[in-house]
Structure formats: structure tokens, C-alpha cells
N, C-alpha and C. Protein backbone atom coordinates (compact mmCIF):
# COMPACT_ATOMS: atom_id res chain seq x y z
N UNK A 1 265.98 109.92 274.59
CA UNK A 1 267.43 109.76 274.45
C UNK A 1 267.74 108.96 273.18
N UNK A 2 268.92 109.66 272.55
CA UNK A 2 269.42 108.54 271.54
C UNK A 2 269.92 107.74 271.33
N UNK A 3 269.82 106.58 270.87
CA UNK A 3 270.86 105.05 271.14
C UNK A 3 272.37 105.51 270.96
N UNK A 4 272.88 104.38 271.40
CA UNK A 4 274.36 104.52 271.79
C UNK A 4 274.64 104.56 270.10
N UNK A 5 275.58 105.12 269.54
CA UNK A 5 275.74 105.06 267.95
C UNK A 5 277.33 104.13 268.51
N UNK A 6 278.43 103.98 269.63
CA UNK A 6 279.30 103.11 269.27
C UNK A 6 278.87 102.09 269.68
N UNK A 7 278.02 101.80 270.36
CA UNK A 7 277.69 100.15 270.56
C UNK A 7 276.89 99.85 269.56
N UNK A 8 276.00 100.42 268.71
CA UNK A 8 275.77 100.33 267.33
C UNK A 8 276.69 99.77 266.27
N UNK A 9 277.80 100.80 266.85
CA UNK A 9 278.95 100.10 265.60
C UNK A 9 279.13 99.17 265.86
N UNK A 10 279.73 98.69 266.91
CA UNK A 10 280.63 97.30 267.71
C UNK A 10 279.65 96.20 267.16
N UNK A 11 278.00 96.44 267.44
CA UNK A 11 277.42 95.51 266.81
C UNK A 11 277.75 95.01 265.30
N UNK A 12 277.56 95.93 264.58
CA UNK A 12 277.66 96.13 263.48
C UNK A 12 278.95 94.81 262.92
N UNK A 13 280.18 95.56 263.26
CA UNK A 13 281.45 94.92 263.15
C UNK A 13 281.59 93.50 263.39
N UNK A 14 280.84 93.29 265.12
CA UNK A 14 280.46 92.16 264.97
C UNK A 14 280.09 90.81 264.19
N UNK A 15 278.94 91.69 263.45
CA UNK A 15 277.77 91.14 263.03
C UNK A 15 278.92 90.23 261.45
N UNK A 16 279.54 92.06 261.09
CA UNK A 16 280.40 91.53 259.95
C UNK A 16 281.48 90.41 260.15
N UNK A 17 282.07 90.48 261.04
CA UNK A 17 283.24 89.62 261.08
C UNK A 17 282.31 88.15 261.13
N UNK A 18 281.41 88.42 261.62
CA UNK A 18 280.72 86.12 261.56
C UNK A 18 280.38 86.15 259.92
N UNK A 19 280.21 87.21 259.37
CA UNK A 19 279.95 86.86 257.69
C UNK A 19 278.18 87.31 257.52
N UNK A 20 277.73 87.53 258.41
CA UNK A 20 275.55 87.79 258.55
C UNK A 20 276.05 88.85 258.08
N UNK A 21 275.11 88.61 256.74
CA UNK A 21 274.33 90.11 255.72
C UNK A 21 273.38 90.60 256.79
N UNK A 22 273.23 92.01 256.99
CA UNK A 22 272.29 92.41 257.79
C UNK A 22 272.02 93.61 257.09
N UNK A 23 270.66 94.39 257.78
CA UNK A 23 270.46 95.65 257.18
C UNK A 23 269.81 96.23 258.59
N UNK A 24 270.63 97.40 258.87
CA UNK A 24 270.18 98.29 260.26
C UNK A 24 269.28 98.90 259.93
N UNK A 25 267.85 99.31 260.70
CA UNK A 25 266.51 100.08 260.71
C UNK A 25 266.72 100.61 261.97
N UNK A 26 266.62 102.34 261.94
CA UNK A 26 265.93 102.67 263.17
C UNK A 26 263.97 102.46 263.38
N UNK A 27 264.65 101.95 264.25
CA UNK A 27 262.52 101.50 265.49
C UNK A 27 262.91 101.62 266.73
N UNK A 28 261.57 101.56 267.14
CA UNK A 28 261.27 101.76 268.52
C UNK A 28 262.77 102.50 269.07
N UNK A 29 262.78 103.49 268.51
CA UNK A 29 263.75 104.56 269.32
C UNK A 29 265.26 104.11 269.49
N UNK A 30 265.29 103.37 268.55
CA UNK A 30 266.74 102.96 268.48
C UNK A 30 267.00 102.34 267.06
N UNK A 31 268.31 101.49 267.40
CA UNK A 31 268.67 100.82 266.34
C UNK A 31 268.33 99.55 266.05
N UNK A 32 267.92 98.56 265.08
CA UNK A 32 267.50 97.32 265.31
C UNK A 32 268.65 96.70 263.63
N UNK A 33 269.39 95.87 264.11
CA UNK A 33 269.55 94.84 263.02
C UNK A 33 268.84 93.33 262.96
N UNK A 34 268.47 93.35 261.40
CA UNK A 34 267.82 92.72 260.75
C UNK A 34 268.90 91.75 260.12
N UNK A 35 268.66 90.57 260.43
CA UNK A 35 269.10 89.72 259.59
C UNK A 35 268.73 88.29 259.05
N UNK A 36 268.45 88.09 257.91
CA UNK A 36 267.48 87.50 256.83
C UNK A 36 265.97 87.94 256.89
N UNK A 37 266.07 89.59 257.33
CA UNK A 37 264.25 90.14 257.37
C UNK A 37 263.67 89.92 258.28
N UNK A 38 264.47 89.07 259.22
CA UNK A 38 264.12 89.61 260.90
C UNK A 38 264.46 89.99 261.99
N UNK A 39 264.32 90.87 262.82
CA UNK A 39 264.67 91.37 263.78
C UNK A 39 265.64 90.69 264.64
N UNK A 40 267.19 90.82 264.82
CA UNK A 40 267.98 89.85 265.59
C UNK A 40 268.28 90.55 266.82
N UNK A 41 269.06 92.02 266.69
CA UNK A 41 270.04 92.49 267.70
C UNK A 41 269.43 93.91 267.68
N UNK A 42 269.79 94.68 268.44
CA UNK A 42 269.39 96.05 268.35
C UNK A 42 270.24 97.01 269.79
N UNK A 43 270.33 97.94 269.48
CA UNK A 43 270.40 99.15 270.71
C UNK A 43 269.22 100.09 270.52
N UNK A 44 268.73 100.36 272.37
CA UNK A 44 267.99 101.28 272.41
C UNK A 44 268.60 102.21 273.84
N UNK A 45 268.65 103.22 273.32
CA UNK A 45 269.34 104.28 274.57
C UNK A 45 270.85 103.47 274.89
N UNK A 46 271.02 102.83 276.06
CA UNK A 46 272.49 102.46 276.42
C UNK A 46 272.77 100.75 276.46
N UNK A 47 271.36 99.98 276.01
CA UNK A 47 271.43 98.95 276.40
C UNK A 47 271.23 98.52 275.00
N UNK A 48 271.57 97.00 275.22
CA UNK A 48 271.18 96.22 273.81
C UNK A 48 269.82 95.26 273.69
N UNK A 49 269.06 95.31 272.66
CA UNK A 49 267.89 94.61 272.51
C UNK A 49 268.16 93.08 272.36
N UNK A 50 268.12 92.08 272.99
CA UNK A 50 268.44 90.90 271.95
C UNK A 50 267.43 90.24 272.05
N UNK A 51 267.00 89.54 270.91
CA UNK A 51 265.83 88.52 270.10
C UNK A 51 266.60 87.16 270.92
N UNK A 52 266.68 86.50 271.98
CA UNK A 52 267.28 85.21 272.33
C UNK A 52 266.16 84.01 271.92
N UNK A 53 265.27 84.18 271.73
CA UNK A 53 263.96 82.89 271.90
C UNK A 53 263.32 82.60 273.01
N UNK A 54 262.21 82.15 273.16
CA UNK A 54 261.44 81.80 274.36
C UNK A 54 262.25 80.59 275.02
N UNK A 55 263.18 79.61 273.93
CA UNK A 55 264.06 78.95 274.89
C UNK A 55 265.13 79.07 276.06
N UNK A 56 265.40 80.08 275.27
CA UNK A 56 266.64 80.59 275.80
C UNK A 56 266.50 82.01 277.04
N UNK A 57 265.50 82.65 277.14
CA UNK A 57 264.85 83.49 277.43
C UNK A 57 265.08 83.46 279.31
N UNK A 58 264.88 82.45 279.85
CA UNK A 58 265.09 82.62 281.65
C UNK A 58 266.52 82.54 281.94
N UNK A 59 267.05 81.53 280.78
CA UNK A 59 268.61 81.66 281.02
C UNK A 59 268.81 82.87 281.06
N UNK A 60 268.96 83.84 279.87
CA UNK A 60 269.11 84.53 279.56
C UNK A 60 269.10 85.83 280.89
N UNK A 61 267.80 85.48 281.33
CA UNK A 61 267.40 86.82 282.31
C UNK A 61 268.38 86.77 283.60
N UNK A 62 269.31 85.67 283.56
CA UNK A 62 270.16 85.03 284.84
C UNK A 62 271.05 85.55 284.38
N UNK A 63 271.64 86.33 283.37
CA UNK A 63 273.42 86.48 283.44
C UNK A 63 273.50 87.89 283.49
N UNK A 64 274.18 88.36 284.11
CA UNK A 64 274.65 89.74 284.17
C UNK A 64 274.08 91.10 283.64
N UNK A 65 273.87 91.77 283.98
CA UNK A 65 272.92 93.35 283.17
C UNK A 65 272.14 92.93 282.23
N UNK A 66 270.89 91.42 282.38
CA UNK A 66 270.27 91.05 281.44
C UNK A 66 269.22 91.54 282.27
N UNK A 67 267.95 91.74 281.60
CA UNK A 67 266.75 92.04 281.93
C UNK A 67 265.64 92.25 280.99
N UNK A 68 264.10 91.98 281.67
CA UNK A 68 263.22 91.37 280.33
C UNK A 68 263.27 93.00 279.99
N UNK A 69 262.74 92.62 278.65
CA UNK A 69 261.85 93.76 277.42
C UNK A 69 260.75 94.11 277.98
N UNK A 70 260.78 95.32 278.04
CA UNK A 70 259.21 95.76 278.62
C UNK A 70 259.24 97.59 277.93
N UNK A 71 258.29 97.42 276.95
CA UNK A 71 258.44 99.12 276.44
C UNK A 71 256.73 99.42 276.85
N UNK A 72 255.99 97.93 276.87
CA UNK A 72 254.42 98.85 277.14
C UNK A 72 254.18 99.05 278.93
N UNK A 73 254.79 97.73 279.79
CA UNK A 73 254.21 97.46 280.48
C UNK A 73 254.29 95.93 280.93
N UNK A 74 254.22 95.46 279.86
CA UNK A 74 254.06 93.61 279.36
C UNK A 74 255.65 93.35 278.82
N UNK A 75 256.59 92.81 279.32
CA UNK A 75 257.00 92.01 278.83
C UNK A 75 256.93 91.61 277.24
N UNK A 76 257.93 91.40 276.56
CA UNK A 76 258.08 90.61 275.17
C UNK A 76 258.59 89.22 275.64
N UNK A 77 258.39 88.43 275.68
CA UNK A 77 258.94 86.94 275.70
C UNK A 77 259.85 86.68 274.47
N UNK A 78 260.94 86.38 275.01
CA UNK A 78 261.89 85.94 273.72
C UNK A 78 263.09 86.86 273.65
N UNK A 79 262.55 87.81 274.08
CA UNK A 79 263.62 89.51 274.00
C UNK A 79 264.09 90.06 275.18
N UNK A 80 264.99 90.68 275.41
CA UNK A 80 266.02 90.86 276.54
C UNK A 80 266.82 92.00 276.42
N UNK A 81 267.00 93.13 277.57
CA UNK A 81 268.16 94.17 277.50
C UNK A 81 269.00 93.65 278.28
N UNK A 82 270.23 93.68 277.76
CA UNK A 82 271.54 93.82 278.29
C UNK A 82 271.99 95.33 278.77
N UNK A 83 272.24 95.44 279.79
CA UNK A 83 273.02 96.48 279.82
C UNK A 83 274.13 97.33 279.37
N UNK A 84 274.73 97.86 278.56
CA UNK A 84 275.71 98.16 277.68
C UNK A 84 276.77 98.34 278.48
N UNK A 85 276.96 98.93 279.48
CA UNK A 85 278.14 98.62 280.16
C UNK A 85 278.70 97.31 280.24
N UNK A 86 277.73 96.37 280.30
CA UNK A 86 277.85 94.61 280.81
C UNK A 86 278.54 94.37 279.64
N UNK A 87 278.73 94.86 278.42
CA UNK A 87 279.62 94.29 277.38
C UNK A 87 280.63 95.43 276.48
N UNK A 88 281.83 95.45 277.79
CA UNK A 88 282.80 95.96 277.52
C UNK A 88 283.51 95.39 276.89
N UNK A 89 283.20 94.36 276.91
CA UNK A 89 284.76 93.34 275.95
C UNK A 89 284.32 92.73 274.62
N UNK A 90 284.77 92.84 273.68
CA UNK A 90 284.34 91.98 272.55
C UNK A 90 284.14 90.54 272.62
N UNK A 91 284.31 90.03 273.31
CA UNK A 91 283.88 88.71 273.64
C UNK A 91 282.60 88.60 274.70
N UNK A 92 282.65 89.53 275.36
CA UNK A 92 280.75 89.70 275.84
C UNK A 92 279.97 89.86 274.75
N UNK A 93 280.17 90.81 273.90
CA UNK A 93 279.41 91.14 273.03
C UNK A 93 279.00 90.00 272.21
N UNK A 94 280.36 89.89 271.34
CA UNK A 94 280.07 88.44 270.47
C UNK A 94 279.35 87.18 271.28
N UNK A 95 279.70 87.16 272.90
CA UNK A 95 278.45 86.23 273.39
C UNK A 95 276.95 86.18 273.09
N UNK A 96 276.63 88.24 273.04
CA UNK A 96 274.86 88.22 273.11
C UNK A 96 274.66 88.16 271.41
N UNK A 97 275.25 88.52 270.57
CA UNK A 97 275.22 88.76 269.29
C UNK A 97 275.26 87.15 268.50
N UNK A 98 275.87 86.28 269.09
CA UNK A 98 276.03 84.66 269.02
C UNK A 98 274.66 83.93 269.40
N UNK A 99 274.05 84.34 270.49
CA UNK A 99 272.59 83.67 271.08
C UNK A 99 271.77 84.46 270.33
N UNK A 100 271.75 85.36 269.56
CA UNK A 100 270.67 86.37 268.69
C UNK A 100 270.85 85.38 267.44
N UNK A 101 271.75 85.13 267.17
CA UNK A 101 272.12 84.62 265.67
C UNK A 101 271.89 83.19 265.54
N UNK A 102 271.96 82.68 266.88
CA UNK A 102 271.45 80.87 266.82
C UNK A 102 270.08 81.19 266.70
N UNK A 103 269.36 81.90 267.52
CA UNK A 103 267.80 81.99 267.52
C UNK A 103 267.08 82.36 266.45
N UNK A 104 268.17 83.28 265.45
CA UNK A 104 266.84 83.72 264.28
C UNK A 104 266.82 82.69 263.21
N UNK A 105 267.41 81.50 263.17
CA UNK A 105 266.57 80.72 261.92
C UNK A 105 265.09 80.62 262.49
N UNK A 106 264.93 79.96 263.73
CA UNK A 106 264.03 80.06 264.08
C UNK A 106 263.04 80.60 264.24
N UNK A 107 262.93 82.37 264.54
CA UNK A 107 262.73 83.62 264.54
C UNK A 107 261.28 83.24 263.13
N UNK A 108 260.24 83.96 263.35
CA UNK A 108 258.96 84.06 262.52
C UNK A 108 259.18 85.60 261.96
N UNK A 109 259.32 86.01 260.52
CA UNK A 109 259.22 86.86 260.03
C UNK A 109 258.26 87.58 260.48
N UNK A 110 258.43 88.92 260.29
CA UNK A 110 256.98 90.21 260.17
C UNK A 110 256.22 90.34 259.08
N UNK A 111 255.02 90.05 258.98
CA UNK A 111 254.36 90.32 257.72
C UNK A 111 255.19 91.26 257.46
N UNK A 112 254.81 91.43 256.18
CA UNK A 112 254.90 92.38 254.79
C UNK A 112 253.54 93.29 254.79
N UNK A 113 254.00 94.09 254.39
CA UNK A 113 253.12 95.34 254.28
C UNK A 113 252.71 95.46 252.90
């Protein structure tokens, strides 16, 4: 299935209105924004990817259509789907898109190829 392309946008818009330069890559079967060269926010199929941190990460799994990352089997620690329905309102959104954006200073780049 293909990612949602308007919750793509909404991200997007999002992303613009806080002022984050970003650059969108499709991966892992969806959409992923990048911002300062690392992985922050993303859609895959109907839900949203978010990078929250290992801090923030159990909170995280407690609020509403949140649930861990799991594409092998294992869990990603740090990363989280939201359910895309769960953020009908622009102010849900800008909630998960806000905890993506505190976490990536922190966030460890991907090697370089």
C-alpha cells in the first residue's frame, strides 16, 4: 500500500509553518522527513512514523493510536506509529511533529555513504 500523500502534506505544512528546513525521502515504503540529515517524521501506509527518543518513547506508547515500530519483528526503540486517524486536528498533529522536533538535536546522524 501507498502512504497517505495528504497526511504527507499536512506534515509537510506543518513542518513549514515552525520554520524546519527539511527534505522528504521516500524509504521503507513510505515517506520520511529529514531534518538537519536526520530522520524526524514520516508516513507509512495510514499512520505516521515518529523519531520521539528512547526518553520519551513509553510516554509516548500511552497516548492515543500510538504504538511501537516494528517492520522486522523487533521493535525500534525511540520510534512510534501514530495512527492517522488519531490526528485529525492540526493541533494533534503539530503535537507529534513538536516531540519529533525536540528529539532530533539529539537524534545520531546515519553514516554517509
Amino acid at each position: 500500500m501507498a502512504y497517505n500523500t495528504f497526511l504527507a502534506d499536512r506534515i509537510g505544512h506543518v513542518l513549514q509553518h515552525a520554520g524546519k528546513p527539511f527534505e522528504a525521502k521516500k524509504m521503507m515504503g513510505g515517506l520520511c522527513f529529514m531534518v538537519d540529515g536526520k530522520m524526524c517524521i514520516g508516513v507509512h501506509e495510514d499512520r505516521i512514523m515518529a523519531r520521539v527518543g528512547p526518553d520519551q518513547y513509553q510516554e509516548a506508547l500511552k497516548q492515543a493510536g500510538c504504538m511501537e515500530m516494528n517492520f522486522t519483528g523487533r521493535s525500534m526503540k525511540g520510534f512510534v506509529f501514530i495512527d492517522g486517524n488519531v490526528v485529525d486536528t492540526e493541533p494533534q498533529l503539530e503535537y507529534w511533529v513538536e516531540k519529533c522536533l525536540e528529539f532530533n538535536p539529539k537524534a545520531k546522524s546515519s553514516k554517509k555513504k
